[in-house]
Protein backbone atom coordinates (compact mmCIF):
# COMPACT_ATOMS: atom_id res chain seq x y z
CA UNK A 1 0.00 0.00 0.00
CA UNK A 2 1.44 3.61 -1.28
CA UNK A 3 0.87 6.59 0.98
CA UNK A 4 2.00 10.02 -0.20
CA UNK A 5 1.34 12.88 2.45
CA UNK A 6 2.34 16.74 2.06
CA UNK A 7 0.67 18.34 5.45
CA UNK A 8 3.04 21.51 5.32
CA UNK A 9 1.90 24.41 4.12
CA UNK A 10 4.89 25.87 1.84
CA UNK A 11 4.59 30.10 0.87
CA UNK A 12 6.93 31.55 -1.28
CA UNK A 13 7.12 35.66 -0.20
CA UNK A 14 8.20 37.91 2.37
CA UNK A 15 8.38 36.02 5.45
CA UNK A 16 7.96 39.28 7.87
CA UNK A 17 4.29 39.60 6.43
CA UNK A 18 3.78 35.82 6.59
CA UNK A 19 4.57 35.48 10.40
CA UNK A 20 2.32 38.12 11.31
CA UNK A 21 -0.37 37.56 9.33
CA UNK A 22 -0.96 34.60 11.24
CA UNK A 23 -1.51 36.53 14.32
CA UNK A 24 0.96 35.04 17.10
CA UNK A 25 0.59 35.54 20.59
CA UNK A 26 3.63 34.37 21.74
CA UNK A 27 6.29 33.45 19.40
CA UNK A 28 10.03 31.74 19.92
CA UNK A 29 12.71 32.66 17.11
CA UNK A 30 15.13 29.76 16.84
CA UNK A 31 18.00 30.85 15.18
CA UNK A 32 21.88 31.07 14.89
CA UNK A 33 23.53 34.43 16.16
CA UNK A 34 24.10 35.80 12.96
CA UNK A 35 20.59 36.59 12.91
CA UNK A 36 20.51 37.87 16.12
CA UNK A 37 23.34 40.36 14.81
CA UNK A 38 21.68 41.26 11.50
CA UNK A 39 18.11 42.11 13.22
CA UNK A 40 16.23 39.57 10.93
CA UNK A 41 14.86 37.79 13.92
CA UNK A 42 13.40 40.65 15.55
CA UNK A 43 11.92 41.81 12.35
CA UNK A 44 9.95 38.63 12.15
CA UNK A 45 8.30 39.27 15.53
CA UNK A 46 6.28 42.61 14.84
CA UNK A 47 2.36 42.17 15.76
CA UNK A 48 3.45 39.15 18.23
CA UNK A 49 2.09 40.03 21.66
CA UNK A 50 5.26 38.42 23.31
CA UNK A 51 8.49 37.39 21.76
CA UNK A 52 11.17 35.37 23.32
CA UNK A 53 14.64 34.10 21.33
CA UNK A 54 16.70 31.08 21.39
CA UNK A 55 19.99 32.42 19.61
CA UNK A 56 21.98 29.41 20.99
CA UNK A 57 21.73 27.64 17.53
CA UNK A 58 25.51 25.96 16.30
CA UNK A 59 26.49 23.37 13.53
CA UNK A 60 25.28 19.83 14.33
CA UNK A 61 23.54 20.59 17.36
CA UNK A 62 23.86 18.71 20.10
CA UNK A 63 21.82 16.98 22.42
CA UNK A 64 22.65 19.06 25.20
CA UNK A 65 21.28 22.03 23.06
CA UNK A 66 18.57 20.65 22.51
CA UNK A 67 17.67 20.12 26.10
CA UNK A 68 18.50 23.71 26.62
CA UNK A 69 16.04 24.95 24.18
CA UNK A 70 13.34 22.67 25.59
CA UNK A 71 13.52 24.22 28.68
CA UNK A 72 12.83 27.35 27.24
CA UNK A 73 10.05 26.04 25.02
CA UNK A 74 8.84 24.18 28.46
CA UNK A 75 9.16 27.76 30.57
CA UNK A 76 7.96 30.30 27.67
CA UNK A 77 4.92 28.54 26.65
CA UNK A 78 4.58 29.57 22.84
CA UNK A 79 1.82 29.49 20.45
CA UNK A 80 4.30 29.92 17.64
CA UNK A 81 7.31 28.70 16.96
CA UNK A 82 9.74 29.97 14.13
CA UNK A 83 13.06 28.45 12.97
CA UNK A 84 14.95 30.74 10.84
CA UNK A 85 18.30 29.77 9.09
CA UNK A 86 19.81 26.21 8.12
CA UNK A 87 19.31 22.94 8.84
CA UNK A 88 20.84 23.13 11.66
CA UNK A 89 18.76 25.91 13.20
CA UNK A 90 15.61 23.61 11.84
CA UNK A 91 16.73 20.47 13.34
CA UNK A 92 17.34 22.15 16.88
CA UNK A 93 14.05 24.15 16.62
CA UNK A 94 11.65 20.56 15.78
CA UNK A 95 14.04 18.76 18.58
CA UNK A 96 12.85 21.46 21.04
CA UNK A 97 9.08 21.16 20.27
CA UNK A 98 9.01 17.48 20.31
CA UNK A 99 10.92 17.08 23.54
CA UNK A 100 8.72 19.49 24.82
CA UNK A 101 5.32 18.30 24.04
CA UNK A 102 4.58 21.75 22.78
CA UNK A 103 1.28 22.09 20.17
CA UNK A 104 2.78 25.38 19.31
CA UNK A 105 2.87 25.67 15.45
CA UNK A 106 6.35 25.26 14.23
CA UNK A 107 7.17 27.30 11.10
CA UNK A 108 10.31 26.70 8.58
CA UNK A 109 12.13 29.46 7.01
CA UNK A 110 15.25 28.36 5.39
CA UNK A 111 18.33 31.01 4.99
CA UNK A 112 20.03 28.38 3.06
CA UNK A 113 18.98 25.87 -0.38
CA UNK A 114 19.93 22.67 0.48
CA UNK A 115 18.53 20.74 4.05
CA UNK A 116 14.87 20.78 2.97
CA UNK A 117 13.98 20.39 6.61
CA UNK A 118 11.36 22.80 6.15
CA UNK A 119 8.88 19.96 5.07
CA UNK A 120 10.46 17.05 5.94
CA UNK A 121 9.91 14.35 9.04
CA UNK A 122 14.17 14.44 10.08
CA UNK A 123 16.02 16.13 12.73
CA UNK A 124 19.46 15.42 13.31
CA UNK A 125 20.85 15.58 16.59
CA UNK A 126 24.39 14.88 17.54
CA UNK A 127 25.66 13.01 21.02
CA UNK A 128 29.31 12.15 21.50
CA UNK A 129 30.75 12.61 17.75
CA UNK A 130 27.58 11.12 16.59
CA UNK A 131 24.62 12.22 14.30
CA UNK A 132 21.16 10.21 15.94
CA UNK A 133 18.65 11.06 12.76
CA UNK A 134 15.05 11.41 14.55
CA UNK A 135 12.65 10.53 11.98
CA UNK A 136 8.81 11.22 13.13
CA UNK A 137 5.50 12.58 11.40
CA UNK A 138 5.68 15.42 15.06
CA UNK A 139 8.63 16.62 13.70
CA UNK A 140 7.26 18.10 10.49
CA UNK A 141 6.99 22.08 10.51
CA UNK A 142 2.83 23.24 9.19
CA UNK A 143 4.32 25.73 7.37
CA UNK A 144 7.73 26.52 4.81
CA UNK A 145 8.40 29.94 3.89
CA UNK A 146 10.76 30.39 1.11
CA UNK A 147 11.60 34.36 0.83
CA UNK A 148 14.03 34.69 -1.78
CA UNK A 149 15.53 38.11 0.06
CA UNK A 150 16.81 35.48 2.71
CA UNK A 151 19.20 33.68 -0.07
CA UNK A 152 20.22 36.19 -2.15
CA UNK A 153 23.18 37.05 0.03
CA UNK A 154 24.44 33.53 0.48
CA UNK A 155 27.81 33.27 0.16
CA UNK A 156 29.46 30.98 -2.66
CA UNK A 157 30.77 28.19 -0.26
CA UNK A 158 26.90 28.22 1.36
CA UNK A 159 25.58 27.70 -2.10
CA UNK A 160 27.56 25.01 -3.51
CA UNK A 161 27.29 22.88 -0.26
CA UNK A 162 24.01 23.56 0.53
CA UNK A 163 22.80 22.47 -3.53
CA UNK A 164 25.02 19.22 -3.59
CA UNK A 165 22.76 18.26 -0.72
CA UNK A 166 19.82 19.09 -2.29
CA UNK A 167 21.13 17.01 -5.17
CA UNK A 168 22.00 14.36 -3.14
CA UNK A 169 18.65 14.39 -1.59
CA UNK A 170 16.68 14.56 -5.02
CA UNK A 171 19.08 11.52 -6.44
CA UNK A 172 18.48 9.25 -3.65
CA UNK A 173 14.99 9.31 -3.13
CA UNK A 174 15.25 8.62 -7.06
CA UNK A 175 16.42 5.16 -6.35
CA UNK A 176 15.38 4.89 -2.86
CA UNK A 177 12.91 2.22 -2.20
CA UNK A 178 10.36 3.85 -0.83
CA UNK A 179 9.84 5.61 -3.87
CA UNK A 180 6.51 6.32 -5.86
CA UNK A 181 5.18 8.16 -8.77
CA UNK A 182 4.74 10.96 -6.69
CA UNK A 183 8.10 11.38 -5.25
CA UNK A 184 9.96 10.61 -8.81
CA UNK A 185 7.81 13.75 -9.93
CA UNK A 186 9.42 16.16 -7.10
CA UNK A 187 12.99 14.14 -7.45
CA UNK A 188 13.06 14.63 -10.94
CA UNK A 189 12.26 18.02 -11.22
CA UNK A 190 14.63 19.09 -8.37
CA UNK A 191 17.61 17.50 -9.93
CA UNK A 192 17.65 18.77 -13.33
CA UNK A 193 17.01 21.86 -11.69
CA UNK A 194 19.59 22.31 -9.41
CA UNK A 195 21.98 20.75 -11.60
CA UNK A 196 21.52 23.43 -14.27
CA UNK A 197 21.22 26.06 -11.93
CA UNK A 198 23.74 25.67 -8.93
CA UNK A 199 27.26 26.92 -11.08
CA UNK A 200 25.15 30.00 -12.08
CA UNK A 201 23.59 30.37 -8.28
CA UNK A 202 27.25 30.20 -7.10
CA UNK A 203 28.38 32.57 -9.15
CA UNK A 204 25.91 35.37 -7.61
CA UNK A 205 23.26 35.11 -10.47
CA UNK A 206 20.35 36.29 -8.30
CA UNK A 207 17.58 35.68 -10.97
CA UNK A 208 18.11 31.46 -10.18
CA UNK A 209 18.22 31.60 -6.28
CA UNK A 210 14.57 31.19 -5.73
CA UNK A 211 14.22 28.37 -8.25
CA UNK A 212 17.21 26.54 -6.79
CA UNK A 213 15.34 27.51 -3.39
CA UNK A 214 12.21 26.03 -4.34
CA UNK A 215 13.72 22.97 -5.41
CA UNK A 216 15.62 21.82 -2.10
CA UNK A 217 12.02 21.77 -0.97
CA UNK A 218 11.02 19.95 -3.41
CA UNK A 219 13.79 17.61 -3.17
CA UNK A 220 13.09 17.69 0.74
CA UNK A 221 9.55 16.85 -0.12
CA UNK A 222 10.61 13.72 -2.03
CA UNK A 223 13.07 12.20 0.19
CA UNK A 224 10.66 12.34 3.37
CA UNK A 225 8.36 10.07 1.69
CA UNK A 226 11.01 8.19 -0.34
CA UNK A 227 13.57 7.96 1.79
CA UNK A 228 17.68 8.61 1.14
CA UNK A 229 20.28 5.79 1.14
CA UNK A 230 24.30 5.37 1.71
CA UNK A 231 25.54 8.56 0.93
CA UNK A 232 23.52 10.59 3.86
CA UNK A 233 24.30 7.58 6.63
CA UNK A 234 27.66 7.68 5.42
CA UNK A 235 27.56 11.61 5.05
CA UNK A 236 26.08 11.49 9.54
CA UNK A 237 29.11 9.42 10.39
CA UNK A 238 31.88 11.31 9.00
CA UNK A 239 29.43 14.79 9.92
CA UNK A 240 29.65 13.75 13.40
CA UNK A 241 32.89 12.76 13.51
CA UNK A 242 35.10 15.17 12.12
CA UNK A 243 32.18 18.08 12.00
CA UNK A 244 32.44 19.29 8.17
CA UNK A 245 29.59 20.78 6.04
CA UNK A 246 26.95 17.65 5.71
CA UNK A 247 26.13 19.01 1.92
CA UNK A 248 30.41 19.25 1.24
CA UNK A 249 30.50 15.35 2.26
CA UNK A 250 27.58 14.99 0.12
CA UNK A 251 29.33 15.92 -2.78
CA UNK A 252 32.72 13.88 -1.73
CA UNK A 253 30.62 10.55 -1.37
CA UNK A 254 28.16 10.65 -3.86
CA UNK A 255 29.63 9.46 -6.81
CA UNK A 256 31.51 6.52 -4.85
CA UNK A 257 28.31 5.73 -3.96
CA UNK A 258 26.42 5.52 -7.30
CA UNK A 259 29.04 3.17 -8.20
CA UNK A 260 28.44 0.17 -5.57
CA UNK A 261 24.49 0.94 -5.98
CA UNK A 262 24.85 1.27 -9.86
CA UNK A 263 24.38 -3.05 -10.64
CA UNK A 264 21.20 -2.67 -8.88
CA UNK A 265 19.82 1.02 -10.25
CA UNK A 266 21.49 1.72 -13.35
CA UNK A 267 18.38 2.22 -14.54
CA UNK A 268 17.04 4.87 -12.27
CA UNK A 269 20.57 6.53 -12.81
CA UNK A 270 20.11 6.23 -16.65
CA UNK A 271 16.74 8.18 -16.17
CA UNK A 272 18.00 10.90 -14.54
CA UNK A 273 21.19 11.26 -16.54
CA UNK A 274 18.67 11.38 -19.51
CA UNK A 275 16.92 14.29 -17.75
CA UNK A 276 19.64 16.37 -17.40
CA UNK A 277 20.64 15.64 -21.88
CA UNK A 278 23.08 13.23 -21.24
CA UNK A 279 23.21 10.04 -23.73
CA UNK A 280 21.80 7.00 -21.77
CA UNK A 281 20.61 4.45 -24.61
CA UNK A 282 22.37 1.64 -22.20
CA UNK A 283 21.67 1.74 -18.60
CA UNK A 284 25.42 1.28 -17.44
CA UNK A 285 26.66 3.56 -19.75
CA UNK A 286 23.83 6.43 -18.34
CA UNK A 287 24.70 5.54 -14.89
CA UNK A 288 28.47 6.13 -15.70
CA UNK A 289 27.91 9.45 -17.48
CA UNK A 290 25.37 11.01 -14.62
CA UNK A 291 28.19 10.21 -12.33
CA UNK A 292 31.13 11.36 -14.40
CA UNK A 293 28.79 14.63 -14.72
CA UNK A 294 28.42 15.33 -10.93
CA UNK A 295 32.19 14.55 -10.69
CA UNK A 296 32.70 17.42 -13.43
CA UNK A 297 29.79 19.52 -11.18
CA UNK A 298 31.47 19.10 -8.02
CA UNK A 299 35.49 19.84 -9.68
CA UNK A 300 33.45 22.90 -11.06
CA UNK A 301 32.53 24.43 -7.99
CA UNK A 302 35.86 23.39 -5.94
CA UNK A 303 34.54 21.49 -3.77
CA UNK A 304 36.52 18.23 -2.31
CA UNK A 305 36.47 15.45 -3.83
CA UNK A 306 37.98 13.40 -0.85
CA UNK A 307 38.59 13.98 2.65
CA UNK A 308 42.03 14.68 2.34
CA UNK A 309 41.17 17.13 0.17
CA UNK A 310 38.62 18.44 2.72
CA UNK A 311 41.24 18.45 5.37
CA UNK A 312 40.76 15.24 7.03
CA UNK A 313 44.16 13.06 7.17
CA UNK A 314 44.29 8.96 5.96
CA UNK A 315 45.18 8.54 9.44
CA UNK A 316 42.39 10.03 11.34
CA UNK A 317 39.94 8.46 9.02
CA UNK A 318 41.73 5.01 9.56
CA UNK A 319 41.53 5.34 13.10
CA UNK A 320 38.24 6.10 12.91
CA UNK A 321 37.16 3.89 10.29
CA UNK A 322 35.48 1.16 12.92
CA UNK A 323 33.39 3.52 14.37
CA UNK A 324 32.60 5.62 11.14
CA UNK A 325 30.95 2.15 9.42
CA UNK A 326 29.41 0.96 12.94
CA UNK A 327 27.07 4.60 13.06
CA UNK A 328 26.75 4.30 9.14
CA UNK A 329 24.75 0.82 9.54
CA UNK A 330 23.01 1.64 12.17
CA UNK A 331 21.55 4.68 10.16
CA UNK A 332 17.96 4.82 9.60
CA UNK A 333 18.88 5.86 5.65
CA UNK A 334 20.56 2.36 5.15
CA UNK A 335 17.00 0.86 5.61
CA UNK A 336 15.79 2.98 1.92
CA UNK A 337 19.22 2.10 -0.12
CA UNK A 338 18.48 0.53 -3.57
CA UNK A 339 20.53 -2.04 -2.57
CA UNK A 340 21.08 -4.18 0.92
CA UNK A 341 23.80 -1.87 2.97
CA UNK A 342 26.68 -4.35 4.14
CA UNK A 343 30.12 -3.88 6.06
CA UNK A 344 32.27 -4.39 2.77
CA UNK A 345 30.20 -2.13 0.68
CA UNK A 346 30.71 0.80 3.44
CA UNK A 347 34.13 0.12 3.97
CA UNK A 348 34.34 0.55 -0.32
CA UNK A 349 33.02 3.73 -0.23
CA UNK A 350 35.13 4.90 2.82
CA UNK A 351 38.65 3.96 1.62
CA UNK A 352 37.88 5.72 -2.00
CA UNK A 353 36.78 8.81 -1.02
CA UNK A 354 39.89 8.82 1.91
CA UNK A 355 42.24 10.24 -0.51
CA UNK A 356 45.95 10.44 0.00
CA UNK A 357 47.88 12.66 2.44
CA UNK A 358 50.66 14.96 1.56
């Protein structure tokens, strides 16, 4: 039996007039300090009766954040509650409401294109070195602003991790097995866009930030329904562990991972490769060009294309490697792979995106 549900309300506009039109009485801003600095937060909270701010928002966010936010949610009682910026500031703003029991209405607006937490059922929490993925219907915001003012002065590095995530996201719940008609529809669509758009949304071109915008939801939308795979429990492992940019180790294990999935969805790969105008009359040969092209994508906008290149030595990685394939298995995305996850498939993927020290 297929189910396909899409509960959150998403609004593209200015997000100052969407807050207040829905008339809080008491609303919590969850956000990072930058916004704290930049007065965005405290713009969003004209018309609410009573404001109150959680500013305490960092990469990853840990547990212990999380707790600390709760508190506040538990003590400050709101009707409303808004989480502005990345994932990160997403994923610590649903922890805090489910933790807390609250029935306060949680609403999404990203600062960044990539996490499509705005409408999805995930929050990632991280406890010693380690990313716990909380996957539950509660944790789904009723309502996604995308306000294109918000990403139009995201910096290059922002942009080019952020949409390799949202391509990672659209390309797995592609092949994931949880797919439907439904999902393929939103996958689809938010692949070949960000993959014609992100080297011109990089660049500055303001004109594509909204439709690159759009699409991490929709790509967001996809892969809550769908599911993700490999890449993204591989991508929480090494996040937690040596703390880079979850959309940078996106792009470093993606195409490692296409190939040890490709025998079983060469065909899925072929589709997509087609999508984007790239010759795919044989499956394996489509599945080898889509991943040549995201190789060619990723040298493009210099990002890593192994840790060493990312700054993380053979060594550390070797020392770490038990540990690193032990959280990757037990990953709830493992479960939505195309094919069966094992120990010598992970370990694969690990040593070839490793690189070489200097």
């Amino acid at each position: 039996m297929g189910c396909f549900v899409c509960s959150t309300q998403v609004v593209t506009g200015d997000a100052a007039a969407v807050v207040a039109a829905r008339k809080p009485r008491r609303l919590l801003v969850v956000a990072d300090p930058f916004f704290e600095k930049n007065g965005v937060a405290r713009f969003l909270c004209q018309g609410a009766e009573a404001s109150e701010f959680f500013f305490g928002v960092q990469p990853d966010p840990s547990v212990t954040l999380a707790a600390e936010g709760t508190r506040l949610v538990q003590e400050f009682q709101p009707d409303t509650i808004v989480a502005l910026g990345g994932g990160s500031a997403m994923d610590c703003a649903k922890a805090m409401k489910y933790f807390s029991g609250s029935q306060a209405a949680l609403i999404a607006i990203p600062t960044t294109s990539g996490s499509g937490s705005e409408v999805t059922d995930f929050a990632i929490v991280t406890h010693d070195g380690v990313k716990h993925p909380l996957v539950d219907e509660a944790l789904r915001p009723q309502m996604a602003v995308l306000d294109e003012k918000l990403v139009a002065q995201l910096p290059k590095s922002l942009a080019a991790d952020g949409g390799f995530d949202a391509l990672t996201h659209a390309l797995e719940a592609y092949t994931a097995t949880g797919r439907s008609g439904f999902t393929d529809c939103l996958a689809r669509e938010a692949f070949q866009r960000v993959f014609s758009l992100l080297p011109r949304s990089v660049a500055g071109t303001l004109s594509v930030r909204l439709p690159v915008h759009e699409a991490a939801t929709m790509a967001g939308m996809a892969f809550t329904q769908a599911g993700l795979g490999l890449c993204h429990a591989l991508a929480h492992a090494l996040g937690g562990c040596f703390h880079l940019p979850h959309g940078r180790l996106n792009a470093i294990l993606l195409p490692a991972v296409m190939e040890v999935n490709a025998p079983v969805c060469a065909d899925r790969y072929a589709q997509l490769a087609q999508s984007i105008g790239l010759e795919a009359r044989a499956e394996a040969a489509g599945a080898r060009n889509l991943r040549f092209a995201l190789v060619r994508l990723r040298r493009s906008l210099n990002l890593p294309a192994t840790l060493a290149e990312a700054g993380i030595s053979p060594s550390e990685v070797q020392h770490q490697t038990e540990a690193l394939v032990a959280a990757a298995l037990a990953d709830p995305c493992c479960q939505t792979n195309p094919a069966p996850v094992t120990r010598e498939m992970t370990l694969q993927v690990l040593q070839q995106v490793t690189g070489h020290g200097r």
